[in-house]
PDB file of N, CA and C in Angstrom:
ATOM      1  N   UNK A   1       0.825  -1.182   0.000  1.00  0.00           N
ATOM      2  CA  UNK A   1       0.000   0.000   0.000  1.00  0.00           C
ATOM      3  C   UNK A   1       0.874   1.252   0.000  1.00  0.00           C
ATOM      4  N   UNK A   2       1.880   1.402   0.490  1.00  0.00           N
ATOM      5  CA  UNK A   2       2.881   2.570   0.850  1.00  0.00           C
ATOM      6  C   UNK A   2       3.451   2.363  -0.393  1.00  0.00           C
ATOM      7  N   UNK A   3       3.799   1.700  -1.052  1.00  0.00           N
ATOM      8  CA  UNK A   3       4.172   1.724  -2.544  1.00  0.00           C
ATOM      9  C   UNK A   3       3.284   2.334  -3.630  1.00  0.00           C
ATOM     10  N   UNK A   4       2.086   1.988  -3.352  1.00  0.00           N
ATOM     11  CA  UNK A   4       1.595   2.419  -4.064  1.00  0.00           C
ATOM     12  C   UNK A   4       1.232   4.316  -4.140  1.00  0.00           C
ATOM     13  N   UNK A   5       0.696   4.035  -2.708  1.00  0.00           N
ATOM     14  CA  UNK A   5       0.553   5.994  -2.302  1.00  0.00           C
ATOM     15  C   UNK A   5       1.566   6.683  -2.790  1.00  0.00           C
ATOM     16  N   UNK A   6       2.993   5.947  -2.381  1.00  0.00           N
ATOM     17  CA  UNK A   6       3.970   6.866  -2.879  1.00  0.00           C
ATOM     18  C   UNK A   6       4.164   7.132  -4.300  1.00  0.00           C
ATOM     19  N   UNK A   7       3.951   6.121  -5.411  1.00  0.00           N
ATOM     20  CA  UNK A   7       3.643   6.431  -6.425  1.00  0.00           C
ATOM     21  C   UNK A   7       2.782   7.630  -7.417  1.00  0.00           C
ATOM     22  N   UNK A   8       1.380   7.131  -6.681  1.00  0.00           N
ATOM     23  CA  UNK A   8       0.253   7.650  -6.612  1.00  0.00           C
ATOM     24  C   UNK A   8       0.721   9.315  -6.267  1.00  0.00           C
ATOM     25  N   UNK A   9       1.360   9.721  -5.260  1.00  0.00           N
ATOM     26  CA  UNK A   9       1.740  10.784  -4.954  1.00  0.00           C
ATOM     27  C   UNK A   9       2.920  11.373  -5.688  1.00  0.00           C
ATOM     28  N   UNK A  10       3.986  10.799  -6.098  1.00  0.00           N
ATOM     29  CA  UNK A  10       4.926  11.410  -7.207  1.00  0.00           C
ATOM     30  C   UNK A  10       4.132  11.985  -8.508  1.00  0.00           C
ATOM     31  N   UNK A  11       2.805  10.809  -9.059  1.00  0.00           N
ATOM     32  CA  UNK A  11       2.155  11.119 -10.403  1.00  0.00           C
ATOM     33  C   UNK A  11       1.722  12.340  -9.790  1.00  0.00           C
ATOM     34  N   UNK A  12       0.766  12.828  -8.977  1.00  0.00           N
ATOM     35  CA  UNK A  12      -0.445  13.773  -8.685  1.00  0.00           C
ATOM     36  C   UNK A  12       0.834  15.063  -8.821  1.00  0.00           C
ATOM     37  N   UNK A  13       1.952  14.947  -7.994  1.00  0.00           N
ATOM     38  CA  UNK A  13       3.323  15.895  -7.422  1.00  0.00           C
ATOM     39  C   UNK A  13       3.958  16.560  -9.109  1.00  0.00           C
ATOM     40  N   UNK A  14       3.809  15.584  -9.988  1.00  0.00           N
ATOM     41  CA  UNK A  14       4.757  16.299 -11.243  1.00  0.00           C
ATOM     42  C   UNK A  14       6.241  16.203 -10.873  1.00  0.00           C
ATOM     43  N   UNK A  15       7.078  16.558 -11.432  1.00  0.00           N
ATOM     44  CA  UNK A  15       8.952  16.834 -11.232  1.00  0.00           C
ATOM     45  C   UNK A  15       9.291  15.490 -11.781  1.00  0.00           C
ATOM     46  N   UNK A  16      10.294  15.699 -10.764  1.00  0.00           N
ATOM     47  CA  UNK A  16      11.018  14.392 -10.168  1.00  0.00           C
ATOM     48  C   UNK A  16      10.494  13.440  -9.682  1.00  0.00           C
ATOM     49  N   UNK A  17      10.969  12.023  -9.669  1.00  0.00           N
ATOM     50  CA  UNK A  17      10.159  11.529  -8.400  1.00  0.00           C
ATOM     51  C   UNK A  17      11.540  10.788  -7.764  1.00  0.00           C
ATOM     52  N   UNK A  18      11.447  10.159  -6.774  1.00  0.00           N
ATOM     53  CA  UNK A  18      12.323   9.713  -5.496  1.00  0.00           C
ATOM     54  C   UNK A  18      13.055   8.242  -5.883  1.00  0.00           C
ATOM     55  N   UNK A  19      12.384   7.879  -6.773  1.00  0.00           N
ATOM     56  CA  UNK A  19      13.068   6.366  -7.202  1.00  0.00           C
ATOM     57  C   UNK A  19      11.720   5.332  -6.649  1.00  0.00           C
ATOM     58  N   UNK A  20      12.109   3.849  -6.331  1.00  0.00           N
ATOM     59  CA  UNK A  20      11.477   3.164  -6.041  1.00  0.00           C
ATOM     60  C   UNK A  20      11.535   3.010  -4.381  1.00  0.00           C
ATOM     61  N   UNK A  21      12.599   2.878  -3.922  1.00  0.00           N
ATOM     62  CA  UNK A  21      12.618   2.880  -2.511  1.00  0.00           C
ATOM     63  C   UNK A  21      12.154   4.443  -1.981  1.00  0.00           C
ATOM     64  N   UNK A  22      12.266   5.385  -2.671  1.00  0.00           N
ATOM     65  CA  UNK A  22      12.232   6.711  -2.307  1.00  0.00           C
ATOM     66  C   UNK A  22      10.338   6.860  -2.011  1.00  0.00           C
ATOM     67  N   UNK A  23       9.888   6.402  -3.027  1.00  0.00           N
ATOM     68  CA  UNK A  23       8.159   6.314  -3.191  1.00  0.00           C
ATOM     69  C   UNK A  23       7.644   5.201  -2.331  1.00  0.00           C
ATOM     70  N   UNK A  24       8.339   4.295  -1.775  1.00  0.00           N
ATOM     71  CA  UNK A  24       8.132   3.244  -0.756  1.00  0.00           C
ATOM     72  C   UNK A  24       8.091   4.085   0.318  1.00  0.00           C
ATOM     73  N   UNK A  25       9.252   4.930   0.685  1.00  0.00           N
ATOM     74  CA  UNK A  25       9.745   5.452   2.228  1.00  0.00           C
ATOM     75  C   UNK A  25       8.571   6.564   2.021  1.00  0.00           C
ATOM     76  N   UNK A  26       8.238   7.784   0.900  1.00  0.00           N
ATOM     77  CA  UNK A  26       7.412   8.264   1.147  1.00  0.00           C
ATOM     78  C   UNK A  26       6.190   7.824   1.479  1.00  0.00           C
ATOM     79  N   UNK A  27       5.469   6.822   0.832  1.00  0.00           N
ATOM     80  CA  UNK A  27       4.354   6.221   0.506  1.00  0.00           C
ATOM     81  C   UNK A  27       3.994   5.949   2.443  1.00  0.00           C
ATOM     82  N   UNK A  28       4.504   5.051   2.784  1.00  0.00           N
ATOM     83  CA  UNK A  28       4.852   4.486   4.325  1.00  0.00           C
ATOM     84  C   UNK A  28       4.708   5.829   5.246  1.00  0.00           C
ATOM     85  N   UNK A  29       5.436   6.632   5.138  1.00  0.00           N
ATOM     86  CA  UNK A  29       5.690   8.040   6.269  1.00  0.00           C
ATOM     87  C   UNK A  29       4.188   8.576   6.050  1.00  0.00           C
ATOM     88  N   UNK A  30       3.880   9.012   4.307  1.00  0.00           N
ATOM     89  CA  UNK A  30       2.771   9.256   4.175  1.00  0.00           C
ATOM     90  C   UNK A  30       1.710   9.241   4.688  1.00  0.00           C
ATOM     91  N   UNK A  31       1.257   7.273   4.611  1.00  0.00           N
ATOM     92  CA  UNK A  31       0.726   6.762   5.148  1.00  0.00           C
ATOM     93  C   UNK A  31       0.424   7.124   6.942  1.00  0.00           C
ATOM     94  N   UNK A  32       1.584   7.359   7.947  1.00  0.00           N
ATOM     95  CA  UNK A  32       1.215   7.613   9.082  1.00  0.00           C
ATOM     96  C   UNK A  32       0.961   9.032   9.093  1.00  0.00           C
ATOM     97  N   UNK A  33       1.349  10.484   8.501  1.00  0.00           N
ATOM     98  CA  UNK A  33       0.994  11.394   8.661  1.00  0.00           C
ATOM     99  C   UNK A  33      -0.509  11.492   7.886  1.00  0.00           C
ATOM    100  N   UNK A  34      -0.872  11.031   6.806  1.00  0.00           N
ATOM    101  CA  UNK A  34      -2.041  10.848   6.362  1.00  0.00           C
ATOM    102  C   UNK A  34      -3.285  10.917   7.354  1.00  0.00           C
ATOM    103  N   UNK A  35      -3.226   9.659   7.635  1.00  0.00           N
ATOM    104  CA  UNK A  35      -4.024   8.840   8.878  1.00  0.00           C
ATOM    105  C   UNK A  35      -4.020   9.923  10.308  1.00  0.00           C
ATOM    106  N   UNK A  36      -2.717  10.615  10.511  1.00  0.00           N
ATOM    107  CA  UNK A  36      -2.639  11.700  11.842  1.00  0.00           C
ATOM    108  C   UNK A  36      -3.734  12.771  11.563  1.00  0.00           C
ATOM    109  N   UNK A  37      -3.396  13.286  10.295  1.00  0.00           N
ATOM    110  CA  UNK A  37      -4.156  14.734   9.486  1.00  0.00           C
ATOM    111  C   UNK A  37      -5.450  14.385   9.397  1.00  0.00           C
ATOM    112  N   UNK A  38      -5.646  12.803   8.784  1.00  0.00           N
ATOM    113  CA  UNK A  38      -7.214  12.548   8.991  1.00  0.00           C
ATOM    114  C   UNK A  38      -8.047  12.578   9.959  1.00  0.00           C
ATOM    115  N   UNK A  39      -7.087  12.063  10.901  1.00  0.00           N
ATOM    116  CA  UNK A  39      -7.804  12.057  12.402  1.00  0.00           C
ATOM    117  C   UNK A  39      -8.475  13.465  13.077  1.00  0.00           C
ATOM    118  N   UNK A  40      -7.769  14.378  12.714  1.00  0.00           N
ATOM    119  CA  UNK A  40      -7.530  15.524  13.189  1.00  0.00           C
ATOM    120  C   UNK A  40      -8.902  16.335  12.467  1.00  0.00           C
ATOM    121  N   UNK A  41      -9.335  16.346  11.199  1.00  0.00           N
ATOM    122  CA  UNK A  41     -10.323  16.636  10.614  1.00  0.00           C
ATOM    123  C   UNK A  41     -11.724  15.861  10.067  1.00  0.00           C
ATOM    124  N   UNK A  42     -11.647  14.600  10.772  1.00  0.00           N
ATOM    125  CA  UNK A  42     -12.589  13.490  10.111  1.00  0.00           C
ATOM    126  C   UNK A  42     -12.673  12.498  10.759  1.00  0.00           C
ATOM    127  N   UNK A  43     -14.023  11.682  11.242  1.00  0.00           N
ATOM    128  CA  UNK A  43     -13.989  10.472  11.989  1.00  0.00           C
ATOM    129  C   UNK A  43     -13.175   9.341  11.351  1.00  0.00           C
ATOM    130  N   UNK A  44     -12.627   8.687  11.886  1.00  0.00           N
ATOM    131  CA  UNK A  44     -12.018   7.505  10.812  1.00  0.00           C
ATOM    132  C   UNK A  44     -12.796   6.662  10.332  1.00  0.00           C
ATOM    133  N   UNK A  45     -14.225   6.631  10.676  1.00  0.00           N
ATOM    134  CA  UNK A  45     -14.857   5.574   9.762  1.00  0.00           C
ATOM    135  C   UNK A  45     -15.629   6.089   8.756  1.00  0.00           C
ATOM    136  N   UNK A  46     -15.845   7.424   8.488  1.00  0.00           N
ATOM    137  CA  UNK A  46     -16.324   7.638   7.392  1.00  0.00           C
ATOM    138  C   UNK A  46     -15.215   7.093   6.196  1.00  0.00           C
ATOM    139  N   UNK A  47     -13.884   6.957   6.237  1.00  0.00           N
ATOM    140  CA  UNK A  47     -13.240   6.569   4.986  1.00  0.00           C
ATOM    141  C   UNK A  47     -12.400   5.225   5.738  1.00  0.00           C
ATOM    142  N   UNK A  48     -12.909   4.240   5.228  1.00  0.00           N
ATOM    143  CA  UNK A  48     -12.373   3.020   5.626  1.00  0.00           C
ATOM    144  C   UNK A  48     -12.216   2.161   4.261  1.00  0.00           C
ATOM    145  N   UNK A  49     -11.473   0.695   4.796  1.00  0.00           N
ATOM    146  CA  UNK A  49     -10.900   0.117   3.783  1.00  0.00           C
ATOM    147  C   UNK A  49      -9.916   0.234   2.866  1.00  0.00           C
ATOM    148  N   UNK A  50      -9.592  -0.642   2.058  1.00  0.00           N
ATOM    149  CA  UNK A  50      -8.427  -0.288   1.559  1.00  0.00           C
ATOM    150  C   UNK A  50      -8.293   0.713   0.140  1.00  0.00           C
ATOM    151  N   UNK A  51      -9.123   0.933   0.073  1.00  0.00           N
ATOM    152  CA  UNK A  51      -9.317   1.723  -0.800  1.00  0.00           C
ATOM    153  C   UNK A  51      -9.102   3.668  -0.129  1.00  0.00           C
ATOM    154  N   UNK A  52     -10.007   3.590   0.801  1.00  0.00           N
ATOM    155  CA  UNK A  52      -9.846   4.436   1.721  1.00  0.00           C
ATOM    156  C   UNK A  52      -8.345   4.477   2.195  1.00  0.00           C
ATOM    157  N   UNK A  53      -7.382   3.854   2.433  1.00  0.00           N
ATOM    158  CA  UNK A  53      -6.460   3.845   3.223  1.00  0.00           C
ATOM    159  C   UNK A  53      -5.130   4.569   2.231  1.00  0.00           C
ATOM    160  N   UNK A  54      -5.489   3.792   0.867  1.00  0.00           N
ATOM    161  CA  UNK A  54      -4.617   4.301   0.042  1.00  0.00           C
ATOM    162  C   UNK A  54      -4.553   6.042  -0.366  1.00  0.00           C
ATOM    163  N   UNK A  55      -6.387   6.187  -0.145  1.00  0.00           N
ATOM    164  CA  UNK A  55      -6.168   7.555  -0.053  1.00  0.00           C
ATOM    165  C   UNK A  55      -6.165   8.266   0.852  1.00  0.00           C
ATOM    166  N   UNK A  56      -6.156   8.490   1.696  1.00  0.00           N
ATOM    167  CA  UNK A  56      -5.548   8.858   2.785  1.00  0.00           C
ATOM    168  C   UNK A  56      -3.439   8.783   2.918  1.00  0.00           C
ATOM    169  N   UNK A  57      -3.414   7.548   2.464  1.00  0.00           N
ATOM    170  CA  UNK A  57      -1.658   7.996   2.672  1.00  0.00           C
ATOM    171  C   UNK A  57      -1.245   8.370   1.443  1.00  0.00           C
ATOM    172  N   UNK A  58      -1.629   8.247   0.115  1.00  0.00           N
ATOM    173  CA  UNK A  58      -1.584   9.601  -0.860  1.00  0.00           C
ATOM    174  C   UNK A  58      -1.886  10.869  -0.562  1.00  0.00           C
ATOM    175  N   UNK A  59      -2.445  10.878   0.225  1.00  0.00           N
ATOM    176  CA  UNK A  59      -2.606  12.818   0.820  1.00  0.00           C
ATOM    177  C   UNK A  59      -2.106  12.974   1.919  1.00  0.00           C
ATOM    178  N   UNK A  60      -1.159  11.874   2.588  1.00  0.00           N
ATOM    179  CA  UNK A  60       0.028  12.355   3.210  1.00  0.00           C
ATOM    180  C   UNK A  60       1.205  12.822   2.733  1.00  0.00           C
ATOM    181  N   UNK A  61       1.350  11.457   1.923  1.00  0.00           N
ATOM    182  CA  UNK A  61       2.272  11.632   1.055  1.00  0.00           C
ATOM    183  C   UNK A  61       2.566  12.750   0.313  1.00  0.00           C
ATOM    184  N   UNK A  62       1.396  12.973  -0.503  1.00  0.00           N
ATOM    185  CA  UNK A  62       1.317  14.240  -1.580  1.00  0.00           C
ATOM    186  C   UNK A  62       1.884  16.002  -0.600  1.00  0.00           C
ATOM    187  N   UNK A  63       1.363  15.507   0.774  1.00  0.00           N
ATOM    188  CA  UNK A  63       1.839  16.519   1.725  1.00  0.00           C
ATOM    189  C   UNK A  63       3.381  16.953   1.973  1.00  0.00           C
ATOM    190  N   UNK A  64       3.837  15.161   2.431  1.00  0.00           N
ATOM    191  CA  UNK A  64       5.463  15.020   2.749  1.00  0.00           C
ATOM    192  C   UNK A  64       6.189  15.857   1.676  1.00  0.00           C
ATOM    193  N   UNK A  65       6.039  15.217   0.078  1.00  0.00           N
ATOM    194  CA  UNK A  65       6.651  15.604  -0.662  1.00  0.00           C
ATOM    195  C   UNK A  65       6.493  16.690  -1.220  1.00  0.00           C
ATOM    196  N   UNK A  66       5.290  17.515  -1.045  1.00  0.00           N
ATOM    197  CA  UNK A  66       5.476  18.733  -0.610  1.00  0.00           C
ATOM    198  C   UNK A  66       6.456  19.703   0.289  1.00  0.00           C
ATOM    199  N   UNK A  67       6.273  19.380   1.373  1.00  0.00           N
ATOM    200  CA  UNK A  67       7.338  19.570   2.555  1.00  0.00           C
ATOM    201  C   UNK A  67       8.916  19.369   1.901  1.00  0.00           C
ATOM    202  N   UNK A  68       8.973  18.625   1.699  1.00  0.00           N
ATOM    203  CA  UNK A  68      10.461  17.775   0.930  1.00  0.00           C
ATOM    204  C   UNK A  68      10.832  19.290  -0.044  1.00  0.00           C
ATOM    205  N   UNK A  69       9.811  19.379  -0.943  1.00  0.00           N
ATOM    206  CA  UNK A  69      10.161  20.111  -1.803  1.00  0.00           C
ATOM    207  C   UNK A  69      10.445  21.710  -1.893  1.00  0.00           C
ATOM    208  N   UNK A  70       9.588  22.053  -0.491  1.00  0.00           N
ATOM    209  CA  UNK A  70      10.070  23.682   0.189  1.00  0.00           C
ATOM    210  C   UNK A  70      11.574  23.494   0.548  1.00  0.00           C
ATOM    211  N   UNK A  71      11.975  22.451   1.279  1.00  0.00           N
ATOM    212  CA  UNK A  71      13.318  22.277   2.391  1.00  0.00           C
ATOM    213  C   UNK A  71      14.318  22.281   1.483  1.00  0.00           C
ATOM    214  N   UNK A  72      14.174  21.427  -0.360  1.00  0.00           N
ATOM    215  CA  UNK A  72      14.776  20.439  -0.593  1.00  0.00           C
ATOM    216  C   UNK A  72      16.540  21.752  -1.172  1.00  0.00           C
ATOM    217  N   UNK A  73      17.521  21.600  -1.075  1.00  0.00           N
ATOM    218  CA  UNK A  73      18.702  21.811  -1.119  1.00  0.00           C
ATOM    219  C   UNK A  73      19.059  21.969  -2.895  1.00  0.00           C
ATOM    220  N   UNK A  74      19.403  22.795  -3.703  1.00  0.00           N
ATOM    221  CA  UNK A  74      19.291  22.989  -5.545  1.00  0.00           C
ATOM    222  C   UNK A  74      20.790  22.748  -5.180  1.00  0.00           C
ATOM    223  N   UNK A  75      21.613  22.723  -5.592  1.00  0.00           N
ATOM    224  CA  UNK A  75      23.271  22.220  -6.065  1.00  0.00           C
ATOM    225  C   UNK A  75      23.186  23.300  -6.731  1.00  0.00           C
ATOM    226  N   UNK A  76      23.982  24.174  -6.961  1.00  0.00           N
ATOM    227  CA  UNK A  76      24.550  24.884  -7.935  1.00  0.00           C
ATOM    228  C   UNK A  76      24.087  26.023  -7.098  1.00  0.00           C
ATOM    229  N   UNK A  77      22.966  26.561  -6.603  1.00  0.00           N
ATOM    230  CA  UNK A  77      22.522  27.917  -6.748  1.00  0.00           C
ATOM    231  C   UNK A  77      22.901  28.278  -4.746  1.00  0.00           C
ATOM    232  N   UNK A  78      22.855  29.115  -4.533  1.00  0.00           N
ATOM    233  CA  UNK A  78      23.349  30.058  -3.204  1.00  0.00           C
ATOM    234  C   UNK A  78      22.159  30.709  -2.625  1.00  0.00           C
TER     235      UNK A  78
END
């Protein structure tokens, strides 16, 4: 499932994407900040299952690598 979100979240993201382990590790982190953010705005059983789950850690994900991408370090530029 974290494979997949992370995927799922590079397509939605555009650029670059992280590789295969990179969209795993996002997908996974995703996945628990997802599920935190959901909690925070939504009962958890209105979106259940696995279908539900995937989206939910795609819109963590899609978050993380967001985040990633304010922080992320350019080579060349000052």
């Amino acid at each position: 499932m974290g494979l997949v979100a992370g995927w799922l979240a590079s397509q939605i993201m555009w650029g670059h994407g992280y590789g295969l382990l990179g969209d795993l590790a996002l997908g996974l982190v995703g996945a628990v900040l997802g599920g935190w953010l959901y909690g925070l705005v939504a009962s958890p059983a209105e979106l259940s299952g696995l279908v539900g789950s995937i989206i939910v850690a795609t819109i963590g994900a899609v978050v993380l690598i967001a985040l990633a991408r304010m922080f992320e370090v350019r080579s060349g530029r000052v």
